[in-house]
PDB file of N, CA and C in Angstrom:
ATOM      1  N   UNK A   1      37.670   0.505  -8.654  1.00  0.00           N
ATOM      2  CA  UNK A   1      36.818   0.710  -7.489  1.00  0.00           C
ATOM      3  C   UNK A   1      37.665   0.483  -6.241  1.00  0.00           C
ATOM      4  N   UNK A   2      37.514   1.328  -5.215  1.00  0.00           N
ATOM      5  CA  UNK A   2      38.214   0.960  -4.277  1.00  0.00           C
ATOM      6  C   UNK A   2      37.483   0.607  -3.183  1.00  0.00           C
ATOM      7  N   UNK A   3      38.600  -0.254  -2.208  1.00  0.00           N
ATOM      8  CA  UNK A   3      38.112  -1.247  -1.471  1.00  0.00           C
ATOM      9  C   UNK A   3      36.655  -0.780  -0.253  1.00  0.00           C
ATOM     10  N   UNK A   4      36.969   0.354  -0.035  1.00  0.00           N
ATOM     11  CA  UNK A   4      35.695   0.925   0.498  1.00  0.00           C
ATOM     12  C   UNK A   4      34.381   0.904  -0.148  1.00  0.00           C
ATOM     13  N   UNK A   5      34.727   1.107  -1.548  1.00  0.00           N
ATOM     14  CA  UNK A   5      33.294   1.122  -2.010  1.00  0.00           C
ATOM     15  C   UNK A   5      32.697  -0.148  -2.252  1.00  0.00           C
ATOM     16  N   UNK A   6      31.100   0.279  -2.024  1.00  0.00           N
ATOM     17  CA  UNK A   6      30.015  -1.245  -2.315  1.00  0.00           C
ATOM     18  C   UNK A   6      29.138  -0.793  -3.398  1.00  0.00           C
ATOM     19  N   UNK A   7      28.821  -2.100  -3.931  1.00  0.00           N
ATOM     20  CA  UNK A   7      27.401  -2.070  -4.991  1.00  0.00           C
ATOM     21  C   UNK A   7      26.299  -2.458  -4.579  1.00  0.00           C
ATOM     22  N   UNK A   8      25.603  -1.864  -4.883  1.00  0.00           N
ATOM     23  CA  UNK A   8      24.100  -2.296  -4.663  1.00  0.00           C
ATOM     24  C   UNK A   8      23.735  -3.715  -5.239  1.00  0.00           C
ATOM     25  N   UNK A   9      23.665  -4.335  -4.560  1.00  0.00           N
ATOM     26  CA  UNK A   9      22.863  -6.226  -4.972  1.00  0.00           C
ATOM     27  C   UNK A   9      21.901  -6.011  -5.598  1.00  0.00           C
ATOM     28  N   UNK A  10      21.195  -4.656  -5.730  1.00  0.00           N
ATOM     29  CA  UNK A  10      19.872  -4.879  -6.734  1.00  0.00           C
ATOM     30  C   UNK A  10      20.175  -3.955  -8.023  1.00  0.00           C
ATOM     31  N   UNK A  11      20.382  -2.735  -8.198  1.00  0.00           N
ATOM     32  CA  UNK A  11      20.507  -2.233  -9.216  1.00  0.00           C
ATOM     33  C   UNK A  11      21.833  -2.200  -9.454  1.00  0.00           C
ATOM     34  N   UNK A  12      23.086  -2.422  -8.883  1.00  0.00           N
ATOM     35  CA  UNK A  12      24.373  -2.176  -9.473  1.00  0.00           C
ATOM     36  C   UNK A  12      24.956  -1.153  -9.619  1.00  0.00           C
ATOM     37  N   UNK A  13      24.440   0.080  -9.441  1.00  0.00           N
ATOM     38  CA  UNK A  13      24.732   1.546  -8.604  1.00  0.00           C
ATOM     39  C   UNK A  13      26.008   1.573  -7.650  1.00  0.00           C
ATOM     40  N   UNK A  14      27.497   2.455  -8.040  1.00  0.00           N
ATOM     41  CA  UNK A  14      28.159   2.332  -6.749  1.00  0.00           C
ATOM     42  C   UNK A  14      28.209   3.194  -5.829  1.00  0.00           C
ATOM     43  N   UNK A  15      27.644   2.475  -4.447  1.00  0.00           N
ATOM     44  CA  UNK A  15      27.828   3.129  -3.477  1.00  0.00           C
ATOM     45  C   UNK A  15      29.068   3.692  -2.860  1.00  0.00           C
ATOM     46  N   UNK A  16      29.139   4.790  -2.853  1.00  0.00           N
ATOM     47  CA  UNK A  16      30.621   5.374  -2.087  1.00  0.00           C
ATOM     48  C   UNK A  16      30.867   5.574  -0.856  1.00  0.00           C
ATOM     49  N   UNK A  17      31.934   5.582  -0.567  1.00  0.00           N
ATOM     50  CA  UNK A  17      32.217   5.519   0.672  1.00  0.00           C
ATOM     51  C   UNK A  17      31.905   6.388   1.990  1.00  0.00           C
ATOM     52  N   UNK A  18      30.771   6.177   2.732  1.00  0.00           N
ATOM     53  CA  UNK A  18      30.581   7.721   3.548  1.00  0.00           C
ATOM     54  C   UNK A  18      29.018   7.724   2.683  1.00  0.00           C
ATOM     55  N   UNK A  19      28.445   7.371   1.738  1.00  0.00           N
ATOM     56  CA  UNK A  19      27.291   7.128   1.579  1.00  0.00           C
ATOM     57  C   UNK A  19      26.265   6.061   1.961  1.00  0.00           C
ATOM     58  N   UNK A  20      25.105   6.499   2.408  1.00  0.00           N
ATOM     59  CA  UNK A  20      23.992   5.821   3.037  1.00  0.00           C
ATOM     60  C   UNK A  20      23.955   4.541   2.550  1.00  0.00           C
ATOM     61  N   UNK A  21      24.362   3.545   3.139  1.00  0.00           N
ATOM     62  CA  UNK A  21      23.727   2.525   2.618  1.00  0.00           C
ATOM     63  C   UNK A  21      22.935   1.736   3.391  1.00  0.00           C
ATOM     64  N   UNK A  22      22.713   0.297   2.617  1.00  0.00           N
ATOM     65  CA  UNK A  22      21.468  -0.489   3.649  1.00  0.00           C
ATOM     66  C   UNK A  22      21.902  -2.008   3.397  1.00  0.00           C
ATOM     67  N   UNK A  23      21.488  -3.095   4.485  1.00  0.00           N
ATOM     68  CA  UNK A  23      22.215  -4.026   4.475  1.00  0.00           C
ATOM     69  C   UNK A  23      20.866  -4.975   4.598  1.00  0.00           C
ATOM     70  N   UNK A  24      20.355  -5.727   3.339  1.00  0.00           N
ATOM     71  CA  UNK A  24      19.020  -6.705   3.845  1.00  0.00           C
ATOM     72  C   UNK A  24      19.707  -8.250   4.314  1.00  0.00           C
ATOM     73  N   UNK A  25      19.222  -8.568   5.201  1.00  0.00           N
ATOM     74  CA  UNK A  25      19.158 -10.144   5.268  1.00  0.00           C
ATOM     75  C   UNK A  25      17.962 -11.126   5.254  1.00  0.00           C
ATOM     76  N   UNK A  26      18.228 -12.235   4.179  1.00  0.00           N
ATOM     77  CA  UNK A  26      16.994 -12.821   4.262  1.00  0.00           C
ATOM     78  C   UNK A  26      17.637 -14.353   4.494  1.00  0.00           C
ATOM     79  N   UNK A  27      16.628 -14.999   5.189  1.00  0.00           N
ATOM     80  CA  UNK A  27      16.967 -16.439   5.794  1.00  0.00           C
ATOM     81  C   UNK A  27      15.870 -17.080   5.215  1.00  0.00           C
ATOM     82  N   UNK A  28      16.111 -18.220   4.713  1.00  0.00           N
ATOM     83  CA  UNK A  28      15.212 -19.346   4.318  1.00  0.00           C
ATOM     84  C   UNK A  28      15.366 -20.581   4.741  1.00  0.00           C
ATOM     85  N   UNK A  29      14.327 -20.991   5.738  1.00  0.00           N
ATOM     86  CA  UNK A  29      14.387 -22.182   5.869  1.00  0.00           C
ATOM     87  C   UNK A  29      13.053 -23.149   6.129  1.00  0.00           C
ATOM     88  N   UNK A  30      13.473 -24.414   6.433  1.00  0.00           N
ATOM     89  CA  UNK A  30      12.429 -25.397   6.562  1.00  0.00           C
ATOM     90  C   UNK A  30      11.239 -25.253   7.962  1.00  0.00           C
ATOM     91  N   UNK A  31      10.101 -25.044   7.676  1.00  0.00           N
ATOM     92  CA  UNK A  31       8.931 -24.983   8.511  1.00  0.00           C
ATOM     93  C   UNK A  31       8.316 -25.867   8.839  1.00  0.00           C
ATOM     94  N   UNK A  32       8.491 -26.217  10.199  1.00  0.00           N
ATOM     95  CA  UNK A  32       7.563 -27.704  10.778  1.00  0.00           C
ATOM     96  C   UNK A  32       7.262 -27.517  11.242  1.00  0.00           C
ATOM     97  N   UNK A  33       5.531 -28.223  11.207  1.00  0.00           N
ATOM     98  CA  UNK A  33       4.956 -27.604  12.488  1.00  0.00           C
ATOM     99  C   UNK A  33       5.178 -28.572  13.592  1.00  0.00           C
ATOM    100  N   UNK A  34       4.399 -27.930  14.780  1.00  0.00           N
ATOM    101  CA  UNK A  34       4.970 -28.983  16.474  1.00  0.00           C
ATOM    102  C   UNK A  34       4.528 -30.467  16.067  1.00  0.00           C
ATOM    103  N   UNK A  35       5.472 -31.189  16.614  1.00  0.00           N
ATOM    104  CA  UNK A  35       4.949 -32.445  16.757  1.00  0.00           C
ATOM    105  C   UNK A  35       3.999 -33.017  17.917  1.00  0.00           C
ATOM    106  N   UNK A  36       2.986 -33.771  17.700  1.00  0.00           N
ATOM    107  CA  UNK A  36       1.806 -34.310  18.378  1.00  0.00           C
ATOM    108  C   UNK A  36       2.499 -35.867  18.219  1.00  0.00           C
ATOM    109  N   UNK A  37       3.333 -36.119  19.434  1.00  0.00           N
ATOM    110  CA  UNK A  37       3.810 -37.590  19.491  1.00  0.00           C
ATOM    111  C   UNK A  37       3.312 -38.302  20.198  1.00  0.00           C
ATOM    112  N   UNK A  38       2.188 -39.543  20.300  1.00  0.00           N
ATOM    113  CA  UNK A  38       1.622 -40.364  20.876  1.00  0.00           C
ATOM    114  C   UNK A  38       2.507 -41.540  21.578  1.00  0.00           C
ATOM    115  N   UNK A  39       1.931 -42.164  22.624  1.00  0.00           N
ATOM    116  CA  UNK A  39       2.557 -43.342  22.607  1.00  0.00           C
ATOM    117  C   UNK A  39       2.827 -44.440  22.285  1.00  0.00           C
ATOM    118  N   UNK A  40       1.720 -44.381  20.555  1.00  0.00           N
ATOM    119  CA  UNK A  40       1.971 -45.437  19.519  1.00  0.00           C
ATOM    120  C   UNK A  40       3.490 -45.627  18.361  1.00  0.00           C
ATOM    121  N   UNK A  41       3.449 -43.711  18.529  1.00  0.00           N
ATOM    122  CA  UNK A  41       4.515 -42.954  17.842  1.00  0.00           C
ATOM    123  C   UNK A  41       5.999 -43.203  18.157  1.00  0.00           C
ATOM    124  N   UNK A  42       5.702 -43.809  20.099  1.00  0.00           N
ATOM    125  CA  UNK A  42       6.920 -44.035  20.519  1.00  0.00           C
ATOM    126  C   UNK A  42       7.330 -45.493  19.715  1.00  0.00           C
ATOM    127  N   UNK A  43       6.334 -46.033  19.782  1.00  0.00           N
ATOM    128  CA  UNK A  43       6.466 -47.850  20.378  1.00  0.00           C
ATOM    129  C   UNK A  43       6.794 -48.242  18.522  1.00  0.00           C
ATOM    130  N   UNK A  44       6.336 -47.189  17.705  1.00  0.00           N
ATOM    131  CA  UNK A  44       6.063 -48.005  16.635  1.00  0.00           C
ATOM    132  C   UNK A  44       8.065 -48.117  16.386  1.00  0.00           C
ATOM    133  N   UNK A  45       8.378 -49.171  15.220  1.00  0.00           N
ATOM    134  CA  UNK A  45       9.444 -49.323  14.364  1.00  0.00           C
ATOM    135  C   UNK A  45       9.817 -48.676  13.467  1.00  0.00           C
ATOM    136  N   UNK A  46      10.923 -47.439  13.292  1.00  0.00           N
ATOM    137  CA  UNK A  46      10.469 -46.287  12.635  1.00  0.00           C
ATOM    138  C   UNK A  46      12.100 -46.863  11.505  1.00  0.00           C
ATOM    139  N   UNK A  47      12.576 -47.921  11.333  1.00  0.00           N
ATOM    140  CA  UNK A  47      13.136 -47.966  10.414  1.00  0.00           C
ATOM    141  C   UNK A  47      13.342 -48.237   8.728  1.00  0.00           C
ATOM    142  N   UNK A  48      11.915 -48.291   8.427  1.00  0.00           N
ATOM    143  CA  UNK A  48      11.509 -48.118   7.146  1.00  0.00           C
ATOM    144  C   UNK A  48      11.034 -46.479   6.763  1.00  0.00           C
ATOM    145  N   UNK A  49      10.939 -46.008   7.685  1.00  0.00           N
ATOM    146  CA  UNK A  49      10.303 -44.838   7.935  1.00  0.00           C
ATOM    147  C   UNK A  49      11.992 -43.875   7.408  1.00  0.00           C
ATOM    148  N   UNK A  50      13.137 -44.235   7.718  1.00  0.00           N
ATOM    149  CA  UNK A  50      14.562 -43.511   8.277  1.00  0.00           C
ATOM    150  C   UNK A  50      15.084 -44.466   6.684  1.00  0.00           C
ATOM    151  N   UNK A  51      15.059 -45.496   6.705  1.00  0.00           N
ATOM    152  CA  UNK A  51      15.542 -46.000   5.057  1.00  0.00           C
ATOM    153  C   UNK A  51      15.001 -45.325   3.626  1.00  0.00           C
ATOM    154  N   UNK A  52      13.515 -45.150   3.759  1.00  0.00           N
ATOM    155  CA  UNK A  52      12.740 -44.163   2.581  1.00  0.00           C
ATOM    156  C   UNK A  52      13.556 -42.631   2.828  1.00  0.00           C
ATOM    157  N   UNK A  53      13.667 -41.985   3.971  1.00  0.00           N
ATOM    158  CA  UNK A  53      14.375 -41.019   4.214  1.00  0.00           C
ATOM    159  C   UNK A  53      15.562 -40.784   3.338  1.00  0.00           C
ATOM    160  N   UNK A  54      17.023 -41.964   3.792  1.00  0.00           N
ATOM    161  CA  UNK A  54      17.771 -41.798   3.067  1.00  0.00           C
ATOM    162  C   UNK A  54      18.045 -41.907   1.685  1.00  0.00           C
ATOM    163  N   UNK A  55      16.880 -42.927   1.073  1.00  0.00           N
ATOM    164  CA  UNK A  55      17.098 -42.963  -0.345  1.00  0.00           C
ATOM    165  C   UNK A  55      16.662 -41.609  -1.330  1.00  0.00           C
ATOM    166  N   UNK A  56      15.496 -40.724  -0.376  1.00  0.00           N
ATOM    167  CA  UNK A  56      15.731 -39.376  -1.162  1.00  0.00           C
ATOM    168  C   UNK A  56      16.509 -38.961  -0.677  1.00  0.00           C
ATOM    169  N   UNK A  57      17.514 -38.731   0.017  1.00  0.00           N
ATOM    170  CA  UNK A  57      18.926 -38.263   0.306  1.00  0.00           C
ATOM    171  C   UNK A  57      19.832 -38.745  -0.876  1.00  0.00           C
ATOM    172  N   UNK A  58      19.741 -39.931  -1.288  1.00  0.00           N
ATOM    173  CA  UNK A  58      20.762 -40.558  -1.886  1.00  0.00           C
ATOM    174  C   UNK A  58      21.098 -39.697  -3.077  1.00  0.00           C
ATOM    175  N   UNK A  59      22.101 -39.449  -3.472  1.00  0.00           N
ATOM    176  CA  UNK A  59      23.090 -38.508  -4.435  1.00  0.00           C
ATOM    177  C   UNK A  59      22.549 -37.049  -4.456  1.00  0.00           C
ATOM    178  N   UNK A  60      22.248 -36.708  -2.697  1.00  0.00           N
ATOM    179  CA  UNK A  60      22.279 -35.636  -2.821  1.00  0.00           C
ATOM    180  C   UNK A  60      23.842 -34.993  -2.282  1.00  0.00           C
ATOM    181  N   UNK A  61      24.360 -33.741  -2.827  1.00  0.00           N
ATOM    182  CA  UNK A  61      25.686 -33.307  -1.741  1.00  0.00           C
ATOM    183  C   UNK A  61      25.015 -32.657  -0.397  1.00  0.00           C
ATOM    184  N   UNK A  62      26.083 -32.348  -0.111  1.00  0.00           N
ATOM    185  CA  UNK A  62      25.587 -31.989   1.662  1.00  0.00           C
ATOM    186  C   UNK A  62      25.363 -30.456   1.294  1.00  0.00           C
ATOM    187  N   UNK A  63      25.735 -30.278   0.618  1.00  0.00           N
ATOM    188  CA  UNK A  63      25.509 -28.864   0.053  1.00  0.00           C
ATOM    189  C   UNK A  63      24.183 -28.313  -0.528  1.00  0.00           C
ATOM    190  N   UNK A  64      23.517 -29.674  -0.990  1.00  0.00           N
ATOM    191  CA  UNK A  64      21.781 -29.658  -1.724  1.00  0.00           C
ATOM    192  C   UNK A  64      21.129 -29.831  -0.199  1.00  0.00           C
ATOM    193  N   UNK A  65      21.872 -30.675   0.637  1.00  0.00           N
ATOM    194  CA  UNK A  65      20.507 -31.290   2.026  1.00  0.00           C
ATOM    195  C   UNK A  65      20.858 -30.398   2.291  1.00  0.00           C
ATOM    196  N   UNK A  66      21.749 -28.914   2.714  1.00  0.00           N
ATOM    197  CA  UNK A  66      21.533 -28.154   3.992  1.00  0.00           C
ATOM    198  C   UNK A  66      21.009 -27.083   3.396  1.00  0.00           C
ATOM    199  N   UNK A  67      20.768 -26.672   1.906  1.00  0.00           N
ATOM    200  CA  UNK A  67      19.951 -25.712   1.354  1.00  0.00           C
ATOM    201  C   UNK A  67      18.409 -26.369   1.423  1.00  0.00           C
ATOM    202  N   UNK A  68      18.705 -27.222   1.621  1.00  0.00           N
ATOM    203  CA  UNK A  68      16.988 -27.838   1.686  1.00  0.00           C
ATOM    204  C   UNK A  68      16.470 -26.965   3.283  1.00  0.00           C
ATOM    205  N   UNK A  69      17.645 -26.955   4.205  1.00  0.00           N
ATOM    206  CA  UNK A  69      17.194 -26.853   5.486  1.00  0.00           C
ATOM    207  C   UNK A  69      16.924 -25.317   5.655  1.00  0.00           C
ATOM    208  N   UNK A  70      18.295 -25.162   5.295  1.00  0.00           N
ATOM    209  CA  UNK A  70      18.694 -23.491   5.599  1.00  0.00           C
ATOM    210  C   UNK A  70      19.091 -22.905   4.546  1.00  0.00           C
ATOM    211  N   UNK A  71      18.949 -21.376   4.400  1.00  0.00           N
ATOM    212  CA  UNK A  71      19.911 -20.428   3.750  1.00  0.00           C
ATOM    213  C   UNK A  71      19.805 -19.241   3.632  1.00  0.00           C
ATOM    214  N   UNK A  72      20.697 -18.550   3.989  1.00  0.00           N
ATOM    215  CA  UNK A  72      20.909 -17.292   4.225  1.00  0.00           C
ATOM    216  C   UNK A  72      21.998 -16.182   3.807  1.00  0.00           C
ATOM    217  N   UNK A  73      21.130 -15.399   2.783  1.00  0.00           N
ATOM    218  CA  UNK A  73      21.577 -14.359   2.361  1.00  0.00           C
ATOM    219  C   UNK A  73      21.724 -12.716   2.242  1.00  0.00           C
ATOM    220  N   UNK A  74      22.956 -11.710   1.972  1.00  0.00           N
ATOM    221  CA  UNK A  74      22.687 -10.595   2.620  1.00  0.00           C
ATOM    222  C   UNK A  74      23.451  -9.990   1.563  1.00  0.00           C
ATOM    223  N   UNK A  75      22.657  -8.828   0.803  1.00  0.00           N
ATOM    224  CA  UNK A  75      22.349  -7.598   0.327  1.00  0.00           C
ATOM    225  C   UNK A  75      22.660  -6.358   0.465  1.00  0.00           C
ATOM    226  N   UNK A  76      23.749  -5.857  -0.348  1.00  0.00           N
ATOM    227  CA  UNK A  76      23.948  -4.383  -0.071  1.00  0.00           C
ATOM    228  C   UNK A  76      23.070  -3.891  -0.836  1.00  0.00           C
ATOM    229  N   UNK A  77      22.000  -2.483  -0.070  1.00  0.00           N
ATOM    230  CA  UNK A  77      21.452  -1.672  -0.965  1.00  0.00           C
ATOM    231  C   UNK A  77      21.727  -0.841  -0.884  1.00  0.00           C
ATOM    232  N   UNK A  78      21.539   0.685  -2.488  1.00  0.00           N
ATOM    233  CA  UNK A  78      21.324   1.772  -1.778  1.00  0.00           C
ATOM    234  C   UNK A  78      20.101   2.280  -1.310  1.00  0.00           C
ATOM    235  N   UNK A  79      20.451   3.863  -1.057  1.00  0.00           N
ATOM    236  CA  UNK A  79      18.784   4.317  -0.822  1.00  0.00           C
ATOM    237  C   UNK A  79      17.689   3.880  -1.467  1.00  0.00           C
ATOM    238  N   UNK A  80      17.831   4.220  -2.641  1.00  0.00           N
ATOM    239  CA  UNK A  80      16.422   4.066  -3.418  1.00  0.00           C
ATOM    240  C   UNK A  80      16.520   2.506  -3.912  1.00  0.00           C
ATOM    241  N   UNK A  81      17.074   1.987  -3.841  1.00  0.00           N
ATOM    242  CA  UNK A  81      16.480   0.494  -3.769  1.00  0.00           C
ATOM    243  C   UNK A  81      15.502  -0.253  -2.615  1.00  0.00           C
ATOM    244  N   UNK A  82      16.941   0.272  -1.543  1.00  0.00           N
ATOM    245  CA  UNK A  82      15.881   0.071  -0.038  1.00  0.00           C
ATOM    246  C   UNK A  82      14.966   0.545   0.050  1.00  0.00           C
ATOM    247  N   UNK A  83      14.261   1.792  -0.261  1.00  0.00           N
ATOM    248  CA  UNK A  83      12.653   2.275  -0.601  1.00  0.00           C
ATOM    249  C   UNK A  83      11.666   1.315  -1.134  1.00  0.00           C
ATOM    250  N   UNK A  84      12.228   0.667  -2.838  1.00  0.00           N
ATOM    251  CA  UNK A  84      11.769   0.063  -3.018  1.00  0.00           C
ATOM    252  C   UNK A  84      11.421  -1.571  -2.576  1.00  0.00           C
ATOM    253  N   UNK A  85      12.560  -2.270  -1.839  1.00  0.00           N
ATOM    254  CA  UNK A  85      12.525  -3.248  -0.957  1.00  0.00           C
ATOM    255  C   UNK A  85      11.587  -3.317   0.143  1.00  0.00           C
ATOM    256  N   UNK A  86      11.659  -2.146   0.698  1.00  0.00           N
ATOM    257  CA  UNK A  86      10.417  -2.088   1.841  1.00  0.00           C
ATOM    258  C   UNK A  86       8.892  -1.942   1.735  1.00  0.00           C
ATOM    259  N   UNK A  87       8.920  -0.988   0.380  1.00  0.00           N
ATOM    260  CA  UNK A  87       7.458  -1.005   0.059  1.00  0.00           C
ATOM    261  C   UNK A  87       7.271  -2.316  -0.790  1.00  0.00           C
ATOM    262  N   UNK A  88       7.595  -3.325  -1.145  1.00  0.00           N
ATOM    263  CA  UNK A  88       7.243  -4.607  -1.588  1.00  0.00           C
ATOM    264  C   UNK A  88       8.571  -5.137  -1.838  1.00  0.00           C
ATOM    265  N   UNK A  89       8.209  -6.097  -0.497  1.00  0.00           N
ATOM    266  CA  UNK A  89       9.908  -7.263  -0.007  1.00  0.00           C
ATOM    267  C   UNK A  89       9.625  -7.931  -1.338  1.00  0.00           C
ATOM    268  N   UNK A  90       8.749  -8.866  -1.935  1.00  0.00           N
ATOM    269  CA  UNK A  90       8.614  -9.936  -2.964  1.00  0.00           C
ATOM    270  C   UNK A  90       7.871 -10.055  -3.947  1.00  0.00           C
ATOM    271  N   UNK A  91       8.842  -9.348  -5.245  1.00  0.00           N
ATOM    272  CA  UNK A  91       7.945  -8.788  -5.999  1.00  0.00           C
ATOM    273  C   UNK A  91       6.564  -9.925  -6.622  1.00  0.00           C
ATOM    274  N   UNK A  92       5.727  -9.476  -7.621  1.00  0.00           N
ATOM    275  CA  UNK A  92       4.440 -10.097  -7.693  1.00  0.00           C
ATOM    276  C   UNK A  92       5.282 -11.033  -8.817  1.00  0.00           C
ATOM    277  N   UNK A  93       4.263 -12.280  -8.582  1.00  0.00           N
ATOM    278  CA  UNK A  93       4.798 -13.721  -9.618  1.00  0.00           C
ATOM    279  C   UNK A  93       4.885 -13.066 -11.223  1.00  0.00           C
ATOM    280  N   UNK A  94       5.471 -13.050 -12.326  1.00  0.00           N
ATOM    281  CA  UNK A  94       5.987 -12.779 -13.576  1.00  0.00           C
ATOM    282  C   UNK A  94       6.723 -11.626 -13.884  1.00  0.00           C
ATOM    283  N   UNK A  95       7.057 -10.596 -12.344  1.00  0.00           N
ATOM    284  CA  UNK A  95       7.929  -9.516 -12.355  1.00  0.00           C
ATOM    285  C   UNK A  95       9.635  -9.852 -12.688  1.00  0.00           C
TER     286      UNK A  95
END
């Protein structure tokens, strides 16, 4: 295969060089909603709060906490994959 050419991330089809292709990106990350901080929220002692924190941290790599946060990945398709990508991004649960 030469260096021009790509595969499709979903079916494995090679795309050639000078042929249509399509590029998905998908990002995953952690959703919080706004914080509602009082001025009890300020005052309180939040270091039992930051110790429970780190002990589920504990023997994680930094590599497990920042997939917890973030992650982001990107997809060569061809045509007819990208067809099918767009008409249903995520396929149904036992597909």
């Amino acid at each position: 295969m030469s260096m021009r050419q790509k595969v499709c991330d979903r079916c494995g089809r090679v795309i050639e060089a000078g042929e249509l292709r399509y590029v998905a990106k998908l990002q995953v990350y952690a959703a919080y909603d706004p914080l509602n901080i009082s001025f009890d929220d300020l005052m309180k002692d939040h270091r039992r709060d930051i110790e429970q924190l780190l002990a589920r941290c504990e023997g994680m790599t930094e590599e497990e906490l920042m997939r917890d946060v973030y992650v982001q990945f990107e997809f060569d398709l061809c045509r007819a994959c990208q067809r099918i990508v767009v008409e249903s991004p995520l396929p149904k649960a036992g597909q």
